[in-house]
Protein backbone atom coordinates (compact mmCIF):
# COMPACT_ATOMS: atom_id res chain seq x y z
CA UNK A 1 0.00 0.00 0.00
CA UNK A 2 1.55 3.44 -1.00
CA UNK A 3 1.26 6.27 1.21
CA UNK A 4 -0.68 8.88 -0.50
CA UNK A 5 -0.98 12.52 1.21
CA UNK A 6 0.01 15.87 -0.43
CA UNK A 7 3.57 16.24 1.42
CA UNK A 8 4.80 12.69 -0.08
CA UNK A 9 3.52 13.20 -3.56
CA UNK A 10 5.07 17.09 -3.52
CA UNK A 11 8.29 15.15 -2.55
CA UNK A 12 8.33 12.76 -5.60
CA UNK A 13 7.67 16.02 -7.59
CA UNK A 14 11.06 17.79 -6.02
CA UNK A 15 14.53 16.74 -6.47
CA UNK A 16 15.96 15.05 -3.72
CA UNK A 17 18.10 17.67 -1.93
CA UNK A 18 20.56 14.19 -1.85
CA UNK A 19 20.84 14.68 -5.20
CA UNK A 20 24.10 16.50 -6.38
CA UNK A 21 23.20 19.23 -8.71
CA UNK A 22 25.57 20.44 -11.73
CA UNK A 23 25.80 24.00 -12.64
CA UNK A 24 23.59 25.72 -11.41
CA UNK A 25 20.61 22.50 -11.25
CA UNK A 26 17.78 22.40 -13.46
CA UNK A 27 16.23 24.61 -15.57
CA UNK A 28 12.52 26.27 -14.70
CA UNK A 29 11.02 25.07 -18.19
CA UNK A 30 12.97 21.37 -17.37
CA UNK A 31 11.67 20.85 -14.14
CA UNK A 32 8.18 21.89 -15.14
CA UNK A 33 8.18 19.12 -18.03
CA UNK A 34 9.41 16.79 -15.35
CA UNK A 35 6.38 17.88 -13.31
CA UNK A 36 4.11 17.71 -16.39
CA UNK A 37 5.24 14.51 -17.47
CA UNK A 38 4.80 12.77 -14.11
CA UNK A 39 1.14 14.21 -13.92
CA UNK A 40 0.66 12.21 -17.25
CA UNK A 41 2.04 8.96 -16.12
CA UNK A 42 0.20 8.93 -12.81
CA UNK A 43 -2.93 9.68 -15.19
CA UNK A 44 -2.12 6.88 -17.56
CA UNK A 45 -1.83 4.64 -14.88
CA UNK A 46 -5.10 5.24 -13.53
CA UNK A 47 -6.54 4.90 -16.57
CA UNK A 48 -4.96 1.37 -17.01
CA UNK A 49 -6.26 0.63 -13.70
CA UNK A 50 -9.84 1.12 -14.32
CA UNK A 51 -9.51 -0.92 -17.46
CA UNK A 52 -7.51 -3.67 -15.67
CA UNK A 53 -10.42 -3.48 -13.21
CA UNK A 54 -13.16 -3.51 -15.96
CA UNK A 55 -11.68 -5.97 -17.44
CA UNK A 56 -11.15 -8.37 -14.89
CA UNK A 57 -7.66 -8.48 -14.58
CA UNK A 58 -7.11 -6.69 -11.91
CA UNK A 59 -9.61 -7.50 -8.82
CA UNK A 60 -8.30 -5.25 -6.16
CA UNK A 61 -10.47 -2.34 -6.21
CA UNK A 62 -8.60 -0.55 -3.52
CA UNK A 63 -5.47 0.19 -5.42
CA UNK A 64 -7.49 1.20 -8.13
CA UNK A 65 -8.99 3.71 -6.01
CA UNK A 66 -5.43 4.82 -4.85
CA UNK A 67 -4.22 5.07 -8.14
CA UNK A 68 -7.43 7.15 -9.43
CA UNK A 69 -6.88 9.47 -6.18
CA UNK A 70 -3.27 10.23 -7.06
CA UNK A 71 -3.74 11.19 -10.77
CA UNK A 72 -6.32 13.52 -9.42
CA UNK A 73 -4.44 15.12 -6.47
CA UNK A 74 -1.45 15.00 -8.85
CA UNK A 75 -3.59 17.16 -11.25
CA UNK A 76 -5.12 19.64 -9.07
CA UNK A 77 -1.59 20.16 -7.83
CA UNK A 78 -0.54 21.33 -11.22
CA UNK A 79 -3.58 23.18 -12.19
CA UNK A 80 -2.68 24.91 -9.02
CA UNK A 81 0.97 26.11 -9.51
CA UNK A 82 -0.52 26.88 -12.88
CA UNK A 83 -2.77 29.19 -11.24
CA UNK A 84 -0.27 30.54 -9.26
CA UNK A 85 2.38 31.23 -11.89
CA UNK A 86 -0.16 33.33 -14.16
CA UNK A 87 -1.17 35.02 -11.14
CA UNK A 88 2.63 36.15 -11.03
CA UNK A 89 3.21 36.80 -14.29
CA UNK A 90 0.09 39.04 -14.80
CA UNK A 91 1.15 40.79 -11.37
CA UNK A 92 4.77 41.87 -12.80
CA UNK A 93 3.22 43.00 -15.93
CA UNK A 94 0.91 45.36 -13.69
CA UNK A 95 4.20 46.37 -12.00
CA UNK A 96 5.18 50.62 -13.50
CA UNK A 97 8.89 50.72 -13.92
């Protein structure tokens, strides 16, 4: 059974601060890909599950259920720091120089 709260799955969205960087680490666009395509692959998972489920060969409903859960916290998350980054960038283009 995976553990599945908001703190653990925004730690399998961050480098590991274990992890050496080079230069000067990652860049923004990088990491968001990174973020994007992990969103994806927790969706396509989910959606495997309910056909693995429907199906019938999968019969374990719970981990179904924990798998549909994650891609869905794992997308609200990123609809989120969408949010928040437009919310940024339209607040420095309000800024006067």
């Amino acid at each position: 059974m995976k553990d599945l709260t908001i703190d653990t799955h925004l730690k399998t969205l961050l480098p590991s601060p274990l992890q050496e960087h080079k230069g000067g680490g990652g860049s923004f666009a990088e990491t968001l890909s990174q973020a994007v395509a992990e969103v994806n692959d927790s969706q396509l998972r989910a959606d495997q599950a309910a056909v693995d489920l429907q199906t019938g060969k999968a019969d374990n409903l719970h981990d179904v259920m924990l798998a549909m859960e994650e891609a869905d916290v794992s997308m609200r998350l990123l609809v989120q720091f969408r949010n928040k980054v437009t919310e940024a960038y339209k607040e420095i283009m309000n800024m006067q120089v």
